[in-house]
PDB file of N, CA and C in Angstrom:
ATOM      1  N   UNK A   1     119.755 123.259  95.795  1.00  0.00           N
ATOM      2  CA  UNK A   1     119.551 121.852  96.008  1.00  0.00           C
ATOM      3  C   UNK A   1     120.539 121.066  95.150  1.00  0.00           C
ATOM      4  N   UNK A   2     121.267 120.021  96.059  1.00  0.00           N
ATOM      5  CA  UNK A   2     122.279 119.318  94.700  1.00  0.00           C
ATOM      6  C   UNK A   2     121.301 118.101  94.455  1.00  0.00           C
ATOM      7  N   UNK A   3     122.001 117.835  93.341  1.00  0.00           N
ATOM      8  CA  UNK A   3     120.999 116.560  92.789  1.00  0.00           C
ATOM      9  C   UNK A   3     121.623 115.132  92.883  1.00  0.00           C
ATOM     10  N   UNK A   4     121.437 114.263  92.806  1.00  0.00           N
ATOM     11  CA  UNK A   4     122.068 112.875  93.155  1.00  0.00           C
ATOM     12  C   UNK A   4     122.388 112.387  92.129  1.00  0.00           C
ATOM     13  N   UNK A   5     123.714 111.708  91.382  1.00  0.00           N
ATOM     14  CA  UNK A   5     123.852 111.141  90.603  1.00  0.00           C
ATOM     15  C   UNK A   5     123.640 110.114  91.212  1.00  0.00           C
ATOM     16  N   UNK A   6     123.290 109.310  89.827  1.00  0.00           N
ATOM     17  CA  UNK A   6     123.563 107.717  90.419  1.00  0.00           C
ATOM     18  C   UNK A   6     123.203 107.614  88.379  1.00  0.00           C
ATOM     19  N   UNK A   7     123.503 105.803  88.497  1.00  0.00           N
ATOM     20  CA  UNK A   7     123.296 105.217  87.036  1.00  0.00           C
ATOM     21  C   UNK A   7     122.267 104.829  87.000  1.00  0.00           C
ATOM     22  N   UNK A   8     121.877 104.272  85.696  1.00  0.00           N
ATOM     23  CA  UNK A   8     120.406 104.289  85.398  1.00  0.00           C
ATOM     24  C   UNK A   8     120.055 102.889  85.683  1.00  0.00           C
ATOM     25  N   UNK A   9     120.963 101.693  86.097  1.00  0.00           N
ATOM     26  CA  UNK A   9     120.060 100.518  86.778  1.00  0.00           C
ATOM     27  C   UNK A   9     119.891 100.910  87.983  1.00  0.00           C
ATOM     28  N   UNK A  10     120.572 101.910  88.971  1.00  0.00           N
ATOM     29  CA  UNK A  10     120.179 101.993  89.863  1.00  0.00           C
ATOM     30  C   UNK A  10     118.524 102.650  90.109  1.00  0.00           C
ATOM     31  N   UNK A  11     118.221 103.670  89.089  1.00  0.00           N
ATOM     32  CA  UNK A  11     117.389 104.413  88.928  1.00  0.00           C
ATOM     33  C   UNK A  11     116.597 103.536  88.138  1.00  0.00           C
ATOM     34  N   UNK A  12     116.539 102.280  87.621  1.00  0.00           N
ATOM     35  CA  UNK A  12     115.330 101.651  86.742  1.00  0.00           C
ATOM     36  C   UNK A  12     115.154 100.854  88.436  1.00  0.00           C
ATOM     37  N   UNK A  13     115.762 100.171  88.649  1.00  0.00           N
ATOM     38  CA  UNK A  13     115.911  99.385  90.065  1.00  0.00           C
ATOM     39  C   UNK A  13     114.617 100.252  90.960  1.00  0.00           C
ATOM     40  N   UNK A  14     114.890 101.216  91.394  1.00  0.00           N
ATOM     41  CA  UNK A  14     113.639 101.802  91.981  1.00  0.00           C
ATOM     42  C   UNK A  14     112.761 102.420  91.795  1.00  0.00           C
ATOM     43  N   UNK A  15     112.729 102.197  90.118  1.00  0.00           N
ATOM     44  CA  UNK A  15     111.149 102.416  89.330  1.00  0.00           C
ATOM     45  C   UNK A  15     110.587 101.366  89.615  1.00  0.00           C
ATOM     46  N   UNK A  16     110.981 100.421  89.567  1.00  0.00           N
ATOM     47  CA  UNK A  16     110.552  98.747  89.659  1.00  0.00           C
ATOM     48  C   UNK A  16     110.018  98.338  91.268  1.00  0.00           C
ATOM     49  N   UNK A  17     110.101  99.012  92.042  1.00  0.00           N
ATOM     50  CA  UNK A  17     109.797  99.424  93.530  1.00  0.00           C
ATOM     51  C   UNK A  17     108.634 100.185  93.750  1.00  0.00           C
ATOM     52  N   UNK A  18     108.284 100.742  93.050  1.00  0.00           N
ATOM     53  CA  UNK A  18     106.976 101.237  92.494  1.00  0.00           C
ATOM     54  C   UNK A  18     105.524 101.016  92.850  1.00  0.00           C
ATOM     55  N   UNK A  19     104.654 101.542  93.043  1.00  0.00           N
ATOM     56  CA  UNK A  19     103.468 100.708  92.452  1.00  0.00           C
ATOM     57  C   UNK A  19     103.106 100.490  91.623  1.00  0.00           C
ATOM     58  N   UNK A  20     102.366 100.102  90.781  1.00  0.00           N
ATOM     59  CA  UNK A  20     101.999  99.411  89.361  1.00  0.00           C
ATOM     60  C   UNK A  20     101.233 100.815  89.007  1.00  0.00           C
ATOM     61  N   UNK A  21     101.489 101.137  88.137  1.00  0.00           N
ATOM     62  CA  UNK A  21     100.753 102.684  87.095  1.00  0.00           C
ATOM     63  C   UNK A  21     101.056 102.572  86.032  1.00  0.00           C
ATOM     64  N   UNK A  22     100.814 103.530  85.721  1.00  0.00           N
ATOM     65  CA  UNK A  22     100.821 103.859  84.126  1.00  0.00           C
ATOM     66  C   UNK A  22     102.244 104.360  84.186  1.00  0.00           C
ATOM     67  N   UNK A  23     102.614 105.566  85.073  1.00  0.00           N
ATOM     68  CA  UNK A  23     103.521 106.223  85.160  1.00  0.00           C
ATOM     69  C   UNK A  23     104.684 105.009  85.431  1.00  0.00           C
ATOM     70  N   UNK A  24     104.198 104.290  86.349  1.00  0.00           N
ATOM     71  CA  UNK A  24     105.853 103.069  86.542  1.00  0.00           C
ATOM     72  C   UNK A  24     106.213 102.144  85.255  1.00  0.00           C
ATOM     73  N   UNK A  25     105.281 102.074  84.773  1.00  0.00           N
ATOM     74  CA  UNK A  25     104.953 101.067  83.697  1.00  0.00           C
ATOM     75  C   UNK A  25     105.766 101.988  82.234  1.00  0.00           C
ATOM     76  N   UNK A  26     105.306 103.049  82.221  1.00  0.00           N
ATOM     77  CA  UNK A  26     105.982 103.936  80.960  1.00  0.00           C
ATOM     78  C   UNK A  26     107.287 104.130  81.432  1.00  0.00           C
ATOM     79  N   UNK A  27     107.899 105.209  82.777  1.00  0.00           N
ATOM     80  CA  UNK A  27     109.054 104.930  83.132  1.00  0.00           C
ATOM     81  C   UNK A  27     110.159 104.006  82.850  1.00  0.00           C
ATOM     82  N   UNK A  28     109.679 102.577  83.520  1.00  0.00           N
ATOM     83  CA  UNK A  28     110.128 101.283  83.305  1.00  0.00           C
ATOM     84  C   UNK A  28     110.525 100.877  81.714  1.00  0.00           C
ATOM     85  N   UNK A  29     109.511 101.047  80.828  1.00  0.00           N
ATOM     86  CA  UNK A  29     109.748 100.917  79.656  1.00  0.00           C
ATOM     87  C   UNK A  29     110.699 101.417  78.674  1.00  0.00           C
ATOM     88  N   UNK A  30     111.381 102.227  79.350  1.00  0.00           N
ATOM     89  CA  UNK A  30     112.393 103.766  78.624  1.00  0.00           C
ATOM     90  C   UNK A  30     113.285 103.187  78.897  1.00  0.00           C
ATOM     91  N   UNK A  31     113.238 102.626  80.310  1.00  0.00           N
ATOM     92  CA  UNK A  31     114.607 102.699  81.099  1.00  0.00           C
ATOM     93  C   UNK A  31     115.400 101.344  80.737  1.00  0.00           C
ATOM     94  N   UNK A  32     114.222 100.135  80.283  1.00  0.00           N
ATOM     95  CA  UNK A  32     114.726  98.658  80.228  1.00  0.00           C
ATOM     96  C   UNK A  32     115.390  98.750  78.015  1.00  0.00           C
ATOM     97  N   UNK A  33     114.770  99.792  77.551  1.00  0.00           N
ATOM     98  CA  UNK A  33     114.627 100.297  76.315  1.00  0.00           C
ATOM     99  C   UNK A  33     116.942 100.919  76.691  1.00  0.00           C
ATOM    100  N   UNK A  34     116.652 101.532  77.792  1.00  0.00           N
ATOM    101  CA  UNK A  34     117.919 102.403  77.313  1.00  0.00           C
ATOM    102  C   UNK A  34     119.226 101.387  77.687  1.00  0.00           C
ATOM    103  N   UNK A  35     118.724 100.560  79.080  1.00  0.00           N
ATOM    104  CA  UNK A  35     119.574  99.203  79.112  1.00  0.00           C
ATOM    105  C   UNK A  35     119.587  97.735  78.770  1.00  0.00           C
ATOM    106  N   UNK A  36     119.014  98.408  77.330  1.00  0.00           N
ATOM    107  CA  UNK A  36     119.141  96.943  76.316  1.00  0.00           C
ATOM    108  C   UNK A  36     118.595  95.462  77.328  1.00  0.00           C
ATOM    109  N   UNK A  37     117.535  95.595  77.839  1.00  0.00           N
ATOM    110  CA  UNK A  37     116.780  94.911  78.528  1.00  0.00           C
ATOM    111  C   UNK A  37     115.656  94.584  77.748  1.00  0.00           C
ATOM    112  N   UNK A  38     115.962  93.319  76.887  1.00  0.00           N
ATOM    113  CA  UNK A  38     114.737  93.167  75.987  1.00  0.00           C
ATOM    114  C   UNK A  38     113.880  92.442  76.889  1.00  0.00           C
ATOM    115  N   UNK A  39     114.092  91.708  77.744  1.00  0.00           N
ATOM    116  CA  UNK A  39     113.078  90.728  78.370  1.00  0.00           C
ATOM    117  C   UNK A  39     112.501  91.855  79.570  1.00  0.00           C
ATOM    118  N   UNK A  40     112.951  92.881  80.254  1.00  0.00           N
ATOM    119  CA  UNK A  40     111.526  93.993  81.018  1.00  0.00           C
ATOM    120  C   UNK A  40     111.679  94.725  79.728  1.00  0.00           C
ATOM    121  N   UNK A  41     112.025  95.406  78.906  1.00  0.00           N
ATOM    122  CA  UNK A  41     111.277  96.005  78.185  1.00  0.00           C
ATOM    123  C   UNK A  41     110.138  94.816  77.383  1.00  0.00           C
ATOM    124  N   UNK A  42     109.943  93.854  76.772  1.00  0.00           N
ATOM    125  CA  UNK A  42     108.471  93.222  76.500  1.00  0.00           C
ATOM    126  C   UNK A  42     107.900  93.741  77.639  1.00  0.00           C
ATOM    127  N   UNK A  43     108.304  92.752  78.938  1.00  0.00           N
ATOM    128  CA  UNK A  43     107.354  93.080  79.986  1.00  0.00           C
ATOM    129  C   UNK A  43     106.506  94.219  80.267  1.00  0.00           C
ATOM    130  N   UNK A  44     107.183  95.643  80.556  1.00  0.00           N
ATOM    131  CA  UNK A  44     106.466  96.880  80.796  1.00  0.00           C
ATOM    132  C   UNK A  44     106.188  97.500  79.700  1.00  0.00           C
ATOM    133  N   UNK A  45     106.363  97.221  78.279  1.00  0.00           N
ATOM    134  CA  UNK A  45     105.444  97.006  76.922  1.00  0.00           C
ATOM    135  C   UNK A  45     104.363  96.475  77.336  1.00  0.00           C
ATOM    136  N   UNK A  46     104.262  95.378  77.499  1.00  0.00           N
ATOM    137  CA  UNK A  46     103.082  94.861  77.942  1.00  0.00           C
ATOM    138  C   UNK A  46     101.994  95.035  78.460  1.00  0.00           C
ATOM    139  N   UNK A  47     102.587  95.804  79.970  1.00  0.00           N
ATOM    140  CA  UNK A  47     101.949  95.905  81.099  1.00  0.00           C
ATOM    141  C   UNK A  47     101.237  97.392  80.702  1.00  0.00           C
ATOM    142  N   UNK A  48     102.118  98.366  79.764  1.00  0.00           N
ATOM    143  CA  UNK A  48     101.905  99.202  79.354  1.00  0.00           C
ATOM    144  C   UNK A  48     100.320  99.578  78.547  1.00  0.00           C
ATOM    145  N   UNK A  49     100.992  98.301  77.768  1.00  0.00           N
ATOM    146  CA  UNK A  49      99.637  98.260  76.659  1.00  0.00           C
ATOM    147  C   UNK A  49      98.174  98.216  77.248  1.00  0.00           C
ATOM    148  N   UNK A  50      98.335  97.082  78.610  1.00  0.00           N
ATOM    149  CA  UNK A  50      97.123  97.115  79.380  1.00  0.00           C
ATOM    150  C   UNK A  50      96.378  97.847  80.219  1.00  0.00           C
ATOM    151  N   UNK A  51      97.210  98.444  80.679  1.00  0.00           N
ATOM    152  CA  UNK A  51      96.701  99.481  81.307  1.00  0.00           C
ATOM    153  C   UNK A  51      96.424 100.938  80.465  1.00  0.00           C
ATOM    154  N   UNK A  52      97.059 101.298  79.186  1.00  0.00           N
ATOM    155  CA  UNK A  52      96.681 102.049  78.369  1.00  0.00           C
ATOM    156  C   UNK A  52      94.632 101.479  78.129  1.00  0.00           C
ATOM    157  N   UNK A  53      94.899  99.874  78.160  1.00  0.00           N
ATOM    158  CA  UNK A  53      93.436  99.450  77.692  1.00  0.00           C
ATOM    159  C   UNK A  53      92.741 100.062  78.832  1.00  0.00           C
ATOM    160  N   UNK A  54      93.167  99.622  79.893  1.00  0.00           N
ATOM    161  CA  UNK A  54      92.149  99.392  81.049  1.00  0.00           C
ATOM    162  C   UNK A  54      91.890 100.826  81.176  1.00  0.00           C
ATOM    163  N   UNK A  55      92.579 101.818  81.175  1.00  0.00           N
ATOM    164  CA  UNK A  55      91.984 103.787  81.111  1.00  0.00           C
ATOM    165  C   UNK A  55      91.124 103.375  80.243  1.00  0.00           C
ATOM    166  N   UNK A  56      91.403 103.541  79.282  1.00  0.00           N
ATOM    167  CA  UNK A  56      90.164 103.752  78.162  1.00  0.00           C
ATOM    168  C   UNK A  56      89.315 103.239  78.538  1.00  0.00           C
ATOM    169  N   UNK A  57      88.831 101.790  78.977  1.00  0.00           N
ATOM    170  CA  UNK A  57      87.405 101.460  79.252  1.00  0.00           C
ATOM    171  C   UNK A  57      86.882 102.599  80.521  1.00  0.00           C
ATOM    172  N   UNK A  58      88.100 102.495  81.572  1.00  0.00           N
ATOM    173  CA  UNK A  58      87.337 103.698  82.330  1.00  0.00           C
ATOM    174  C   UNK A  58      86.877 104.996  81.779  1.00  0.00           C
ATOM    175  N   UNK A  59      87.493 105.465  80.908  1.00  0.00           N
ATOM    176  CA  UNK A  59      87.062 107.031  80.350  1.00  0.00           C
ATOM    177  C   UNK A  59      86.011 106.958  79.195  1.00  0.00           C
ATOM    178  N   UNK A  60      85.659 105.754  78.605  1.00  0.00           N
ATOM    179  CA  UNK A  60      84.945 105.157  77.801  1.00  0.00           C
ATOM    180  C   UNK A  60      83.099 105.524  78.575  1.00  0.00           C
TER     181      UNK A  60
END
């Protein structure tokens, strides 16, 4: 199997295409982290943090 290059806004670009998870939300956060994207990295910090909350009340 070959693998696809591509760059990493292209590849944050369709994390962001996503549905809303935990998994898009942590993804997202790395990716806005590795392209000096302070304004989506707060954001999926954020979004992160809440939904870290919102599990816990469910597993709570």
């Amino acid at each position: 199997m070959v693998k696809k290059k591509t760059d990493l806004k292209t590849a944050f670009l369709e994390i962001e295409k996503e549905n809303n998870s935990f998994k898009k939300f942590y993804k997202a956060k790395y990716f806005a982290e590795h392209l000096n994207d302070n304004a989506k990295l707060n954001e999926y910090n954020l979004l992160l943090e809440q939904e870290q909350k919102r599990i816990g009340k469910i597993l709570n």
